[in-house]
N, C-alpha and C. Protein backbone atom coordinates (compact mmCIF):
# COMPACT_ATOMS: atom_id res chain seq x y z
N UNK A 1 -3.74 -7.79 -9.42
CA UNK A 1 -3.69 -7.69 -10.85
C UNK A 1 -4.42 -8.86 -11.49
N UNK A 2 -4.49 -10.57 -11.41
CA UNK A 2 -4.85 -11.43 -11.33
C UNK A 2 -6.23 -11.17 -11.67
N UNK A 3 -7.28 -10.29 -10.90
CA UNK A 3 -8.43 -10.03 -10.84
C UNK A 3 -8.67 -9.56 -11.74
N UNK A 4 -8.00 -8.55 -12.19
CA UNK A 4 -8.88 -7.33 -13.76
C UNK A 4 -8.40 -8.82 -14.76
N UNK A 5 -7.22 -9.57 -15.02
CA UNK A 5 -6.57 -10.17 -16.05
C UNK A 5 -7.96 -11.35 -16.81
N UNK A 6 -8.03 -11.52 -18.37
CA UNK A 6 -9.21 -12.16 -18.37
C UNK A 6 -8.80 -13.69 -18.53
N UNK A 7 -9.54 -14.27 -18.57
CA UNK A 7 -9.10 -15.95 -18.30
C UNK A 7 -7.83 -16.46 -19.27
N UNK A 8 -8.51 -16.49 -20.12
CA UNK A 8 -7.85 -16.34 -21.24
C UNK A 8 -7.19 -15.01 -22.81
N UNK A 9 -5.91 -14.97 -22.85
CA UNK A 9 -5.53 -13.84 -23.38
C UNK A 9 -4.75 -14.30 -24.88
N UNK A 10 -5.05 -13.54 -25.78
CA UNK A 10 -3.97 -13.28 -27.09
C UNK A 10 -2.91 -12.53 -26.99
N UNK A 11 -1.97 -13.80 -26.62
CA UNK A 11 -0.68 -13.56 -26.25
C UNK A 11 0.24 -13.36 -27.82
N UNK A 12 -0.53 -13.20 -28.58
CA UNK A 12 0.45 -13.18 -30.07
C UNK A 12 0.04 -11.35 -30.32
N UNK A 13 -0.24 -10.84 -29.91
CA UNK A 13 -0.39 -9.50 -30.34
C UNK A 13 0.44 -8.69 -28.97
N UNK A 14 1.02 -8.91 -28.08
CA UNK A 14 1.81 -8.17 -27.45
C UNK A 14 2.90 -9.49 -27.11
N UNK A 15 4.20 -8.09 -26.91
CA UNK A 15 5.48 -8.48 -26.85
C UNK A 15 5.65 -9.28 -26.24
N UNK A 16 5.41 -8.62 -24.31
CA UNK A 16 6.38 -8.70 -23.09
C UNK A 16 5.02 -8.65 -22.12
N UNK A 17 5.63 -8.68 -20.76
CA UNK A 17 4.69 -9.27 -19.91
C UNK A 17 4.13 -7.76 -19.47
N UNK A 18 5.07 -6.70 -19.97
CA UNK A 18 4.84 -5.47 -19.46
C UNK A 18 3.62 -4.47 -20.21
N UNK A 19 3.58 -5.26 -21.68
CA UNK A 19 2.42 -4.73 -22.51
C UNK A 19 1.64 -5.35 -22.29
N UNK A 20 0.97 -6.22 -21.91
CA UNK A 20 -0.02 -7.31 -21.24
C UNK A 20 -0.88 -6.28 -19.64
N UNK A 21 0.36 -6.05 -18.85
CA UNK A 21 0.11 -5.71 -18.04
C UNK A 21 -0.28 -4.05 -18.49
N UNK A 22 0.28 -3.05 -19.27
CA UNK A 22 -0.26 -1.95 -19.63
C UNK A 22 -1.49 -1.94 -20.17
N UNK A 23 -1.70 -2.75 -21.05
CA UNK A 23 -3.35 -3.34 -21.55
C UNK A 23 -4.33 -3.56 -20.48
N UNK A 24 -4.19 -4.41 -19.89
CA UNK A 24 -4.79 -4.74 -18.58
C UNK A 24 -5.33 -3.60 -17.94
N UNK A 25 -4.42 -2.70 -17.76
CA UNK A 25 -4.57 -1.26 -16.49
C UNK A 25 -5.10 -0.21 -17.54
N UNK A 26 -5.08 -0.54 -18.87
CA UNK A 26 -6.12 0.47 -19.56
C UNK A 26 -7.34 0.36 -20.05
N UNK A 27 -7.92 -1.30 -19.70
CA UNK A 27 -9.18 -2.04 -19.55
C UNK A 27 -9.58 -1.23 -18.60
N UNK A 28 -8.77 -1.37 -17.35
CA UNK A 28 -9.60 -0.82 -16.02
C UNK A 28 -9.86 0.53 -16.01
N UNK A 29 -9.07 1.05 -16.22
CA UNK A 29 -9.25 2.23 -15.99
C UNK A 29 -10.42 2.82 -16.72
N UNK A 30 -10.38 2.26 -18.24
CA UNK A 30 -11.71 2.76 -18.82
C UNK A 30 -13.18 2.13 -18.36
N UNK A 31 -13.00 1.43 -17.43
CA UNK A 31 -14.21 0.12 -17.14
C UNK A 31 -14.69 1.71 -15.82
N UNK A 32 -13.77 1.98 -14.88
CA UNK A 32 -14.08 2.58 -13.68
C UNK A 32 -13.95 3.77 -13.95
N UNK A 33 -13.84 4.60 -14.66
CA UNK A 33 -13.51 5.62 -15.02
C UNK A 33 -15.26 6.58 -14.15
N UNK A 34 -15.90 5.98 -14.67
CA UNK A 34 -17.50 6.93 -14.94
C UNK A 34 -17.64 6.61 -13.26
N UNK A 35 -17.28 5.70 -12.42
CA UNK A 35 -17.37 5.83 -10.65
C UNK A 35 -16.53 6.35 -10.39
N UNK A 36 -15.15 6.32 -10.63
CA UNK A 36 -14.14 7.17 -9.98
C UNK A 36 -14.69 9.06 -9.86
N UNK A 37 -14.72 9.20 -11.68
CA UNK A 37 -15.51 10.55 -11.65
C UNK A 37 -17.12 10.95 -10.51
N UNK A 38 -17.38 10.34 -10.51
CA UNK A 38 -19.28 10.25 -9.50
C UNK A 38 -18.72 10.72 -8.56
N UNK A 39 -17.78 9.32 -7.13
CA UNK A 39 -17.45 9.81 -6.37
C UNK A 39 -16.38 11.14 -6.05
N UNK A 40 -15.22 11.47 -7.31
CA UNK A 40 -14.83 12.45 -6.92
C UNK A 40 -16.15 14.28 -6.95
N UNK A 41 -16.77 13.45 -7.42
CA UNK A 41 -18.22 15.02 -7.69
C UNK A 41 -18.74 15.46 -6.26
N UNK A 42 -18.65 13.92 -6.09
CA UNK A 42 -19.34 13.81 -4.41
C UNK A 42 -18.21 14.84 -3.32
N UNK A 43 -17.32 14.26 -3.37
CA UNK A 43 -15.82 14.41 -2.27
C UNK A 43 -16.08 16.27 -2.33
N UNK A 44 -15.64 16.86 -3.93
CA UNK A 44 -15.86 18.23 -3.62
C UNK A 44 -17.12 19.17 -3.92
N UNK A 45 -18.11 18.65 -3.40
CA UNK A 45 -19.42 18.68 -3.63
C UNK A 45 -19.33 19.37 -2.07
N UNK A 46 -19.36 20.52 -1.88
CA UNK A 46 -19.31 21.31 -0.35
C UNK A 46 -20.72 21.29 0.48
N UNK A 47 -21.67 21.46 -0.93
CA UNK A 47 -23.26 21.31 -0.19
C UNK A 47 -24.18 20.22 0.52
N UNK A 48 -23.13 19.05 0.08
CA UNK A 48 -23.30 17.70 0.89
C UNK A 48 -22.71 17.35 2.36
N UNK A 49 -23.49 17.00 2.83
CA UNK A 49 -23.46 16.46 4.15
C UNK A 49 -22.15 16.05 4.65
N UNK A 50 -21.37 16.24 5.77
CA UNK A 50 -20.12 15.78 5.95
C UNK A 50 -19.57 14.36 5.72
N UNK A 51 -20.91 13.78 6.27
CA UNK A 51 -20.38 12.13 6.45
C UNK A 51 -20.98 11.38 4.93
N UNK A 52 -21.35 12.19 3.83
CA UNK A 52 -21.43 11.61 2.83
C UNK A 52 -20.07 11.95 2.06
N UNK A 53 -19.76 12.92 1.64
CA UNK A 53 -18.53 13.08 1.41
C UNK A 53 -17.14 12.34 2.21
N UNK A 54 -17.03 11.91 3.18
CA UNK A 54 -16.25 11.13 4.00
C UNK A 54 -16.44 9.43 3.31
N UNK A 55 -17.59 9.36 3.62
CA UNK A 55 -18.16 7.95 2.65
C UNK A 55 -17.63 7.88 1.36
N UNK A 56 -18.38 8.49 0.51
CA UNK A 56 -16.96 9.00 -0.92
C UNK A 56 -15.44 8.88 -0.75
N UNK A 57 -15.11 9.80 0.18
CA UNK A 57 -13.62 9.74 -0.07
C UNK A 57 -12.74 8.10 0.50
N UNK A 58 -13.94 7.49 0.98
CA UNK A 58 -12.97 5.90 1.75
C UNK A 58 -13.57 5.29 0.72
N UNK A 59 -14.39 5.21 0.07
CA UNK A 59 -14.84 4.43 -1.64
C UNK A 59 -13.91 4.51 -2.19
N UNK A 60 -13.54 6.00 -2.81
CA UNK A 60 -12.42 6.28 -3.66
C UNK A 60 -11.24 5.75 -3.48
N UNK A 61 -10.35 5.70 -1.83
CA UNK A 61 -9.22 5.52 -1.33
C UNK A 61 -9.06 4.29 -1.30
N UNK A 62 -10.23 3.18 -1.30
CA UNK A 62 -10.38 1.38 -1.56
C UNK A 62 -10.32 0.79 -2.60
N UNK A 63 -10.44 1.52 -3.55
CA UNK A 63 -10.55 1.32 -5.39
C UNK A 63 -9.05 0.78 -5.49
N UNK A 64 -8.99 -0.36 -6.38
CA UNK A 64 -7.96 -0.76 -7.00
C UNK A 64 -6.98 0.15 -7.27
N UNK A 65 -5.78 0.14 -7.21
CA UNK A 65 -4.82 0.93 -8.03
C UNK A 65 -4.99 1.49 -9.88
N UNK A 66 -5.19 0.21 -10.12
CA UNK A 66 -5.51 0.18 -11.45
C UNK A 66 -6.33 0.78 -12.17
N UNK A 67 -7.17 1.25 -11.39
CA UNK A 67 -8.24 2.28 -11.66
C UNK A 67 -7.89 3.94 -12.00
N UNK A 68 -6.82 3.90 -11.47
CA UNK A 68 -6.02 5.32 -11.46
C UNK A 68 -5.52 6.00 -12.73
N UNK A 69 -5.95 6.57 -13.47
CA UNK A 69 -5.23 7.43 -14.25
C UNK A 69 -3.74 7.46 -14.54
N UNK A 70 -2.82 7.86 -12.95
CA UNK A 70 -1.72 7.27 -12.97
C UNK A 70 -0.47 6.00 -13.27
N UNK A 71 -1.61 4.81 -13.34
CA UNK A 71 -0.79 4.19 -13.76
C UNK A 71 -0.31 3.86 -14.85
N UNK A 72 -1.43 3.99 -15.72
CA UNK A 72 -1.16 4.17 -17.52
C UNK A 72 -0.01 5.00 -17.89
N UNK A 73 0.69 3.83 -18.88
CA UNK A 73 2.22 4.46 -18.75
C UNK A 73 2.54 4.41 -20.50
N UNK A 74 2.40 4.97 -21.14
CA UNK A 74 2.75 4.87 -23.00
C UNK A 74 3.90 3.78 -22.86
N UNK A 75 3.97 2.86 -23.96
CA UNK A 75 4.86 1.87 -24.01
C UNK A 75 5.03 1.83 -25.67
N UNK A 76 5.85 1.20 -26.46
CA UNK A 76 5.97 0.98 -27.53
C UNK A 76 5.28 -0.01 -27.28
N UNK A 77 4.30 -0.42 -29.41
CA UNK A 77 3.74 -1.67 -29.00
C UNK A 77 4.03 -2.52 -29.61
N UNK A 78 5.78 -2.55 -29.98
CA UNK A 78 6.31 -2.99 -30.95
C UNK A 78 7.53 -3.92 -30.22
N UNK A 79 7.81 -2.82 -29.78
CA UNK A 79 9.64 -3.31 -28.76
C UNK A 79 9.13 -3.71 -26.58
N UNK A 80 7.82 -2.62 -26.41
CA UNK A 80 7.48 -2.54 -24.88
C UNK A 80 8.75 -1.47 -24.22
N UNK A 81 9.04 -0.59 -24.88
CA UNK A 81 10.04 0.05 -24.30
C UNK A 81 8.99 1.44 -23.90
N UNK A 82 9.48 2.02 -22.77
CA UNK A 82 8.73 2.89 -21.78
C UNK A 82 9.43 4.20 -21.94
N UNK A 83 10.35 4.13 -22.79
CA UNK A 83 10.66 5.64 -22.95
C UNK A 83 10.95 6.02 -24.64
N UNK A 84 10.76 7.27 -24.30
CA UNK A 84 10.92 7.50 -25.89
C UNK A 84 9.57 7.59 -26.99
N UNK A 85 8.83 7.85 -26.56
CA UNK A 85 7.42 7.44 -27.30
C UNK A 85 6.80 8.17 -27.99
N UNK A 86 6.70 8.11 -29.42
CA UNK A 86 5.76 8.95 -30.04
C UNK A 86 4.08 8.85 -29.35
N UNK A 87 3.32 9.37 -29.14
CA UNK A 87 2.13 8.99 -28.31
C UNK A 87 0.94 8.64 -29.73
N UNK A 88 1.34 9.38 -30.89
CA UNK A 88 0.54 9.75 -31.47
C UNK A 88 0.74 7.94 -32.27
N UNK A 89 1.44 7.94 -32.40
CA UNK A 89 1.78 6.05 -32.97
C UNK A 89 1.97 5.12 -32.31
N UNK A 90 2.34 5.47 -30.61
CA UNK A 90 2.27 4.50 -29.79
C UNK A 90 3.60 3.67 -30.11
N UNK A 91 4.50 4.33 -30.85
CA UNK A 91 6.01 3.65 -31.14
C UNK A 91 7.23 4.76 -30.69
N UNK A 92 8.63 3.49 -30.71
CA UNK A 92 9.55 4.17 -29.30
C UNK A 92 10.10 4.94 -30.68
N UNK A 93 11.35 5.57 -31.08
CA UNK A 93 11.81 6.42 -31.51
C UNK A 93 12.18 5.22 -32.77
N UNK A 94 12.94 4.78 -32.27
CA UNK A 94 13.76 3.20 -32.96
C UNK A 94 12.87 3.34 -33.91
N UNK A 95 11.63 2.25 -33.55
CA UNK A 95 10.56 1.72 -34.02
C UNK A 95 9.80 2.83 -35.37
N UNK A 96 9.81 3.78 -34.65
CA UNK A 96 9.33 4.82 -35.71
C UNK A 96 10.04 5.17 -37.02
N UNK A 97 10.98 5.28 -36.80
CA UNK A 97 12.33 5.55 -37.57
C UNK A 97 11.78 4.11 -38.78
N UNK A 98 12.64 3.27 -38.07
CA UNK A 98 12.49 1.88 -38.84
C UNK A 98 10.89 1.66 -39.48
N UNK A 99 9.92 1.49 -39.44
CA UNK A 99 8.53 1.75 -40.09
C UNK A 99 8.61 3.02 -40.77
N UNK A 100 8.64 4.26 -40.74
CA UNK A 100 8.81 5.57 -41.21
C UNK A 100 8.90 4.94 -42.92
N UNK A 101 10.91 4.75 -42.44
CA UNK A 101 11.59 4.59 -43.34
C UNK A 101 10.94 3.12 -44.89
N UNK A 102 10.62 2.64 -44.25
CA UNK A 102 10.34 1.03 -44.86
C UNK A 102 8.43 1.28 -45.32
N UNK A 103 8.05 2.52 -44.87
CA UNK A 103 6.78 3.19 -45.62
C UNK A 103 5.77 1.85 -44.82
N UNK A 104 5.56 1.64 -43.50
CA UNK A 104 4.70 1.06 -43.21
C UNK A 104 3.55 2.32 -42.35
N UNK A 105 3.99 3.36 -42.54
CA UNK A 105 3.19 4.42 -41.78
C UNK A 105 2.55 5.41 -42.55
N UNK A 106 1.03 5.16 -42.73
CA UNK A 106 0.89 6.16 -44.23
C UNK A 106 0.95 8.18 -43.53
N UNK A 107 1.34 8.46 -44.54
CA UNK A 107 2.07 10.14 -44.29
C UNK A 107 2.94 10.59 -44.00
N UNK A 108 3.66 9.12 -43.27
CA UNK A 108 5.01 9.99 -42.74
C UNK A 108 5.77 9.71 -44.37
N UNK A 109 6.74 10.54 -43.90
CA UNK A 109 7.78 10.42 -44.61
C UNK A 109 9.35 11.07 -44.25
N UNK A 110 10.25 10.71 -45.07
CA UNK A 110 11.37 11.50 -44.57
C UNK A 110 11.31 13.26 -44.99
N UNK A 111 11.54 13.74 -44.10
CA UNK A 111 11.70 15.41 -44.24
C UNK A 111 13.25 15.58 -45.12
N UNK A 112 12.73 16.65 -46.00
CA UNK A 112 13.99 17.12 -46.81
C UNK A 112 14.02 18.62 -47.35
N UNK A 113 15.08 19.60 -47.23
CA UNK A 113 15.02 20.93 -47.88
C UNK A 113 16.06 21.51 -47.96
């Protein structure tokens, strides 16, 4: 992890060590994104040679974790809480509620009928 992290970070715009680290793994992922895709073209690419596709697939299988799609995990970016998440605001339920209400979110509003 150490490796993707940049020397120096603005530690005043996230919470917890866990939004730091979600940031981080969504640097990477968008950094490797355009090789991950290449070699997976390669892997099910049938008209290629056996041992190029084999080559591909131990590239792919050596790649950082972080590179993965999978690990990107929605977090609030308010509280760092991992469940509960509007995706579309990137806030936990709480969080939404509380901004909603206090009109820091333009459109929302409270529903009434």
């Amino acid at each position: 992890m150490s490796q993707f992290r940049a020397k120096k970070l603005d530690i005043g715009c996230f919470v917890n060590a866990r939004n730091i680290r979600d940031h981080t793994k969504r640097k990477v992922f968008a950094e490797h994104e355009p090789e991950r895709q290449a070699l997976r073209y390669l892997i099910r690419n049938t008209s290629l040679p056996q041992r190029v596709r084999a080559q591909a697939q131990l590239q792919l299988s050596q790649m950082h974790c972080y590179t993965r799609f999978t690990q990107i995990k929605n977090r609030c970016i308010m509280g760092g809480k991992g469940r509960g998440i509007f995706s579309d605001f990137r806030l936990s339920r709480y969080q939404f509620r509380i901004n909603a209400l206090s009109g820091n979110l333009p459109g929302v509003k409270k529903a009434s009928w």
